[in-house]
PDB file of N, CA and C in Angstrom:
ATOM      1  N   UNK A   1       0.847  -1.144   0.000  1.00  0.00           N
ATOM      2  CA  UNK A   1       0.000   0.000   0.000  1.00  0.00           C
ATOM      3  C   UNK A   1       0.906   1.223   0.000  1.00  0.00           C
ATOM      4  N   UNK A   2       0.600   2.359  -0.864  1.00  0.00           N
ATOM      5  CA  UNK A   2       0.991   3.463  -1.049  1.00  0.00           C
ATOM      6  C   UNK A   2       0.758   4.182   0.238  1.00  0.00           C
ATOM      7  N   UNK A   3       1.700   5.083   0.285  1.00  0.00           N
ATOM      8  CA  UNK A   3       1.134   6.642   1.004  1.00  0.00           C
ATOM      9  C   UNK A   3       0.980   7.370   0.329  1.00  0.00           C
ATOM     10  N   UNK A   4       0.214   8.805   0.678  1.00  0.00           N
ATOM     11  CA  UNK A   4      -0.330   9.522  -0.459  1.00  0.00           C
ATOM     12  C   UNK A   4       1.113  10.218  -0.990  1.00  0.00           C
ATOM     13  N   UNK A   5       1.269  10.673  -1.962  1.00  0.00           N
ATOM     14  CA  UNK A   5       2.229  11.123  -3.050  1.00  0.00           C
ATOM     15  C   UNK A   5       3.128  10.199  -3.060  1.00  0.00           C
ATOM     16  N   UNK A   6       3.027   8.563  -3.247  1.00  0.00           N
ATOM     17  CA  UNK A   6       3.783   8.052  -3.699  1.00  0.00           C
ATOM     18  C   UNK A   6       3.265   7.125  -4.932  1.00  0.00           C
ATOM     19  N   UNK A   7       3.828   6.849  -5.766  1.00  0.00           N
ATOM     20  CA  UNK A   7       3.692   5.908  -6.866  1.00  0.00           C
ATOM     21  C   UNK A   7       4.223   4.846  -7.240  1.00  0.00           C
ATOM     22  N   UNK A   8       4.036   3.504  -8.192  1.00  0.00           N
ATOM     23  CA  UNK A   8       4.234   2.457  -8.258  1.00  0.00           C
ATOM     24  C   UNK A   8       4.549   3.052  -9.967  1.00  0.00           C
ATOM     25  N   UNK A   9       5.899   2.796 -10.313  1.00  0.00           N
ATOM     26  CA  UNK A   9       6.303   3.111 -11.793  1.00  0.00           C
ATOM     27  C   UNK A   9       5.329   2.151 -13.013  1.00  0.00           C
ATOM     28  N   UNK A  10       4.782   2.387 -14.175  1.00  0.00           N
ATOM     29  CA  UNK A  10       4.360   1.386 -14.862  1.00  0.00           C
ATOM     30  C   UNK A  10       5.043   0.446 -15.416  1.00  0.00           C
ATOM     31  N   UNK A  11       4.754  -0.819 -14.976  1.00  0.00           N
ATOM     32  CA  UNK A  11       5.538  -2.080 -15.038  1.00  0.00           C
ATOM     33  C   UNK A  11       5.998  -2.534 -13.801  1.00  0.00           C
ATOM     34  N   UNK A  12       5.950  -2.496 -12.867  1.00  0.00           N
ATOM     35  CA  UNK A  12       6.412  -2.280 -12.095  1.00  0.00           C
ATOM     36  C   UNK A  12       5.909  -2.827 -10.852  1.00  0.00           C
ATOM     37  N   UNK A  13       6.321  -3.645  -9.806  1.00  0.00           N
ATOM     38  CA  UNK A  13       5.356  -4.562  -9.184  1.00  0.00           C
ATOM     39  C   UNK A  13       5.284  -4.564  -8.054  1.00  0.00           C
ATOM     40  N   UNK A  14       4.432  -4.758  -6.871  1.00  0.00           N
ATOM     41  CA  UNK A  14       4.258  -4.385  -5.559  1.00  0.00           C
ATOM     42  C   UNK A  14       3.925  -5.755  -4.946  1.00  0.00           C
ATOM     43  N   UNK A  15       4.354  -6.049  -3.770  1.00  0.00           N
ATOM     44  CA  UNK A  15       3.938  -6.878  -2.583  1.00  0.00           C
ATOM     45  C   UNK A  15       3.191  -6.284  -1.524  1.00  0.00           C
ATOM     46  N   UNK A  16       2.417  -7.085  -0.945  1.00  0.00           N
ATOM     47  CA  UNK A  16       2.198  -6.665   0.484  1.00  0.00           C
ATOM     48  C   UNK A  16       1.353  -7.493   0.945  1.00  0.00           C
ATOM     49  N   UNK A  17       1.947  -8.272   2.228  1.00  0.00           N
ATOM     50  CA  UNK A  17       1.951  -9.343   3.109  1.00  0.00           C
ATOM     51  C   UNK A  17       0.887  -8.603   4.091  1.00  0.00           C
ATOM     52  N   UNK A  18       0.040  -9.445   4.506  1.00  0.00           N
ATOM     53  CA  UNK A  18      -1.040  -9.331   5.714  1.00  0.00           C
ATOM     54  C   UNK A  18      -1.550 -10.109   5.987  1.00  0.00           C
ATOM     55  N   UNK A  19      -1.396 -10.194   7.317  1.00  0.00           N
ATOM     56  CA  UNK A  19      -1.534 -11.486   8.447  1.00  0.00           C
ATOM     57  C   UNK A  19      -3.157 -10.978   9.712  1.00  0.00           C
ATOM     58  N   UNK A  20      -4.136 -12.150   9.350  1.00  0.00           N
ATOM     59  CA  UNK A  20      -5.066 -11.763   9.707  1.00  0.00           C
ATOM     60  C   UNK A  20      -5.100 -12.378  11.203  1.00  0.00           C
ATOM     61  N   UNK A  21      -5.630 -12.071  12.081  1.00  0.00           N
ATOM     62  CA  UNK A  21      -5.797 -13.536  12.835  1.00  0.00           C
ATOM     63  C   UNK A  21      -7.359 -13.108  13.399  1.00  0.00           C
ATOM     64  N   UNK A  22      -8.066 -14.494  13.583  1.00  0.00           N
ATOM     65  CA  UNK A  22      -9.534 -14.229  13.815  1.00  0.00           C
ATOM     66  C   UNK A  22      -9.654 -15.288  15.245  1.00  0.00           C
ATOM     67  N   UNK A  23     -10.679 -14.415  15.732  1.00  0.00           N
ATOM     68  CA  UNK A  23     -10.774 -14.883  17.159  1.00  0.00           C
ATOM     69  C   UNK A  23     -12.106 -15.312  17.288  1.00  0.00           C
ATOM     70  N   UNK A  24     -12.960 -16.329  18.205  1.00  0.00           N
ATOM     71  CA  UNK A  24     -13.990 -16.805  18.430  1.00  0.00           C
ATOM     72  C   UNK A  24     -14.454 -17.452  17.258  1.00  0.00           C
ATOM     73  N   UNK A  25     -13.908 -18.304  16.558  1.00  0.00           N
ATOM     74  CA  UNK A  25     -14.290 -18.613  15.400  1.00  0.00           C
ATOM     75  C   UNK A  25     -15.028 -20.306  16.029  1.00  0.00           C
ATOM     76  N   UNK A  26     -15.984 -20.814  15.588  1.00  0.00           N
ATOM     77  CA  UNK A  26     -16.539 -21.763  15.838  1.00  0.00           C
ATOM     78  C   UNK A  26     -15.339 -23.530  15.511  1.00  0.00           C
ATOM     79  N   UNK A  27     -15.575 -23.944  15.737  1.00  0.00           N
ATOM     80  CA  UNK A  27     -14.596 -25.455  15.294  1.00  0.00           C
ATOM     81  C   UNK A  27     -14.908 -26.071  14.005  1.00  0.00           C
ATOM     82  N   UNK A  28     -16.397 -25.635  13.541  1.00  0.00           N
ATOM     83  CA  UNK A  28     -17.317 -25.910  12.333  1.00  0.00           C
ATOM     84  C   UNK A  28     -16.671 -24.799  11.177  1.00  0.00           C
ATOM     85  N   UNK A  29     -15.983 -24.197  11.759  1.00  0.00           N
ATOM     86  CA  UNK A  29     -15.300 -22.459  10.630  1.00  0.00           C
ATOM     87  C   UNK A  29     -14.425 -23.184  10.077  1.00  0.00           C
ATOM     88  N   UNK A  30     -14.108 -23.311   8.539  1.00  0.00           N
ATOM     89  CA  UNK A  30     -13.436 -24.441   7.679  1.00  0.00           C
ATOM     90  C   UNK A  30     -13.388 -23.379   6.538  1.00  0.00           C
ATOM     91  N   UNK A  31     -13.814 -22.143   6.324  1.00  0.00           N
ATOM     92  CA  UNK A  31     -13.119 -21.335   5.107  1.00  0.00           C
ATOM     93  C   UNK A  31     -13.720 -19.759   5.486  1.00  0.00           C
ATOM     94  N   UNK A  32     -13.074 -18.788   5.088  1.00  0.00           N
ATOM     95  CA  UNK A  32     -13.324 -17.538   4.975  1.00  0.00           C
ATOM     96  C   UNK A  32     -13.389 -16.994   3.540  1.00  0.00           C
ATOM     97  N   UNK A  33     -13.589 -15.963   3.369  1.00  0.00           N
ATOM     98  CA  UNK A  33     -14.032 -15.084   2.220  1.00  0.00           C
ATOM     99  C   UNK A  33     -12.794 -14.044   2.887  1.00  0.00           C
ATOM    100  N   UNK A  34     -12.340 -13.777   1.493  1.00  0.00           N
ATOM    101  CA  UNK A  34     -11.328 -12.602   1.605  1.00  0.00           C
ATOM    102  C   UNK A  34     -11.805 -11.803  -0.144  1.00  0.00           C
ATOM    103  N   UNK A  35     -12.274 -10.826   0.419  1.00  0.00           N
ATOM    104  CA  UNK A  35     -12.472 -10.145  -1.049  1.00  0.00           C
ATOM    105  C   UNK A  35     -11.188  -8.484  -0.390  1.00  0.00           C
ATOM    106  N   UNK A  36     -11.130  -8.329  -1.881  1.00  0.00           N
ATOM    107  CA  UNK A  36      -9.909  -6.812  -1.882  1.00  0.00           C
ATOM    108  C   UNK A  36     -11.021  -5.724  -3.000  1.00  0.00           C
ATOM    109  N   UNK A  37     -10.498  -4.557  -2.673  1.00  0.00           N
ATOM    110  CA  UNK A  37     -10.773  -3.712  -4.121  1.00  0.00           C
ATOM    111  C   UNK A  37      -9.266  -2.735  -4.196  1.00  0.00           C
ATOM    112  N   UNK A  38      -9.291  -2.704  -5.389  1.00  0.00           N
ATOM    113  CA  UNK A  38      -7.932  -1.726  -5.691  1.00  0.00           C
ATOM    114  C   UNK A  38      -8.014  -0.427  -6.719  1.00  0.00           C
ATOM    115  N   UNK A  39      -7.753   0.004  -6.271  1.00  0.00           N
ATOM    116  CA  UNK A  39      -8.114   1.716  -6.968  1.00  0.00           C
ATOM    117  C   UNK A  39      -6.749   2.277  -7.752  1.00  0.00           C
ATOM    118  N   UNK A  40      -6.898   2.621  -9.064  1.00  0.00           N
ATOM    119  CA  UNK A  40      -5.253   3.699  -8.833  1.00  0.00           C
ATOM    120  C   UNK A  40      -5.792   4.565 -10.169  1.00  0.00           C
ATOM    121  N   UNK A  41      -4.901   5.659 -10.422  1.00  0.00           N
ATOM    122  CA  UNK A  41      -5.195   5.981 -11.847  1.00  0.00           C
ATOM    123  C   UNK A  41      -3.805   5.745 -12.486  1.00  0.00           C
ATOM    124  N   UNK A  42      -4.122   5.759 -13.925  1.00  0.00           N
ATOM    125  CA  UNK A  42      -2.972   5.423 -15.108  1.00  0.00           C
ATOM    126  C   UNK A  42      -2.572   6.163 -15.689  1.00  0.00           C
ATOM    127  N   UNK A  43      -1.554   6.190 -16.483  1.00  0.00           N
ATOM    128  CA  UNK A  43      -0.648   7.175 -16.581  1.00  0.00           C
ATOM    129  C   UNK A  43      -1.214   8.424 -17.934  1.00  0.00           C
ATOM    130  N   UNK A  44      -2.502   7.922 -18.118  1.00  0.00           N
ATOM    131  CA  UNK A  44      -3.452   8.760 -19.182  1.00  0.00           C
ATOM    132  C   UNK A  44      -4.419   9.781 -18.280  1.00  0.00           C
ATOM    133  N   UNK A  45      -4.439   9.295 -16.721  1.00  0.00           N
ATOM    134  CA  UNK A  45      -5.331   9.860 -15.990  1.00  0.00           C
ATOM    135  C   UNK A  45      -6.711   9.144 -16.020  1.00  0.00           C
ATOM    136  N   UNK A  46      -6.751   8.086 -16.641  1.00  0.00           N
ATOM    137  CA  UNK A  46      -7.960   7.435 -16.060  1.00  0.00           C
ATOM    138  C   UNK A  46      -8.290   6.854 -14.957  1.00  0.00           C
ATOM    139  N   UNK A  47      -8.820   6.560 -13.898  1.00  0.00           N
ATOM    140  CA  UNK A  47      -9.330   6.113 -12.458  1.00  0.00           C
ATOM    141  C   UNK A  47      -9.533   4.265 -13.018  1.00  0.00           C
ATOM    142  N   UNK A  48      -8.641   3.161 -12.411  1.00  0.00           N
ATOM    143  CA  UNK A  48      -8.821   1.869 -12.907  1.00  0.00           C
ATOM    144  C   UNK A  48      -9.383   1.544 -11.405  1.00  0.00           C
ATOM    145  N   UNK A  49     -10.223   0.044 -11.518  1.00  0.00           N
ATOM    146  CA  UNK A  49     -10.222  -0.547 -10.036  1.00  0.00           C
ATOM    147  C   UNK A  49     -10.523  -1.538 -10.552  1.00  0.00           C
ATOM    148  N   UNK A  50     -10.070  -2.581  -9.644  1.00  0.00           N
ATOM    149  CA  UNK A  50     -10.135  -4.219  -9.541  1.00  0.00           C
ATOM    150  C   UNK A  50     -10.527  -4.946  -8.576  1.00  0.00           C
ATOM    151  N   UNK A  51     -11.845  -5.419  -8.512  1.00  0.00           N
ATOM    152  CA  UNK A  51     -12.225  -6.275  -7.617  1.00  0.00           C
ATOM    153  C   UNK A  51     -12.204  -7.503  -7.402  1.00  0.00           C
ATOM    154  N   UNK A  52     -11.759  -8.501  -6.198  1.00  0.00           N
ATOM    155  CA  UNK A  52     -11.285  -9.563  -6.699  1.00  0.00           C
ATOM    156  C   UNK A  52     -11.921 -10.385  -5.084  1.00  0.00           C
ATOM    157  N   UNK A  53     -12.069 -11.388  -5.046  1.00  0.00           N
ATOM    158  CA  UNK A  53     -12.660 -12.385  -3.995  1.00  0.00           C
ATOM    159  C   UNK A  53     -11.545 -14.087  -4.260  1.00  0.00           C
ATOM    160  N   UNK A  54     -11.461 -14.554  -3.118  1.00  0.00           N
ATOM    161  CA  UNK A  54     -11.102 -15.833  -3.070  1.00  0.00           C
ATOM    162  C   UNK A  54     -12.058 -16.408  -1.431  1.00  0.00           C
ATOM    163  N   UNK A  55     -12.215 -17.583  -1.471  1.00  0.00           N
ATOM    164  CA  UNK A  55     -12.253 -18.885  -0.808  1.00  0.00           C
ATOM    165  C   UNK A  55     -11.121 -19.242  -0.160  1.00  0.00           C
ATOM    166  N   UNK A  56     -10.922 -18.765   1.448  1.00  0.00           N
ATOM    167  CA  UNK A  56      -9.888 -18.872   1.780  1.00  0.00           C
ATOM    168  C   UNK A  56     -10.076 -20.278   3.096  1.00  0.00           C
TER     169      UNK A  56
END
């Protein structure tokens, strides 16, 4: 994740690791839902976003 006035060059590729941990979860709890959305604009100035879900 960015801070504001920083940028990711085009081509150019980013990580970022996050470690959830969930508490009171039942013994029957056998998968979660992890959905993201991602926002940025491109180097034309258009506004892109990507929404994405997994079965975790």
């Amino acid at each position: 994740m960015l801070a504001a006035g920083n940028d990711l060059p085009v081509g150019d590729k980013g990580a970022v690791l996050l470690t959830v941990n969930v508490a009171n979860c039942g013994i029957g709890q056998t998968s979660f839902v992890n959905t993201a959305t991602a926002t940025g604009t491109s180097p034309g100035g258009t506004t892109v976003t990507d929404n994405s879900g997994q079965r975790i």
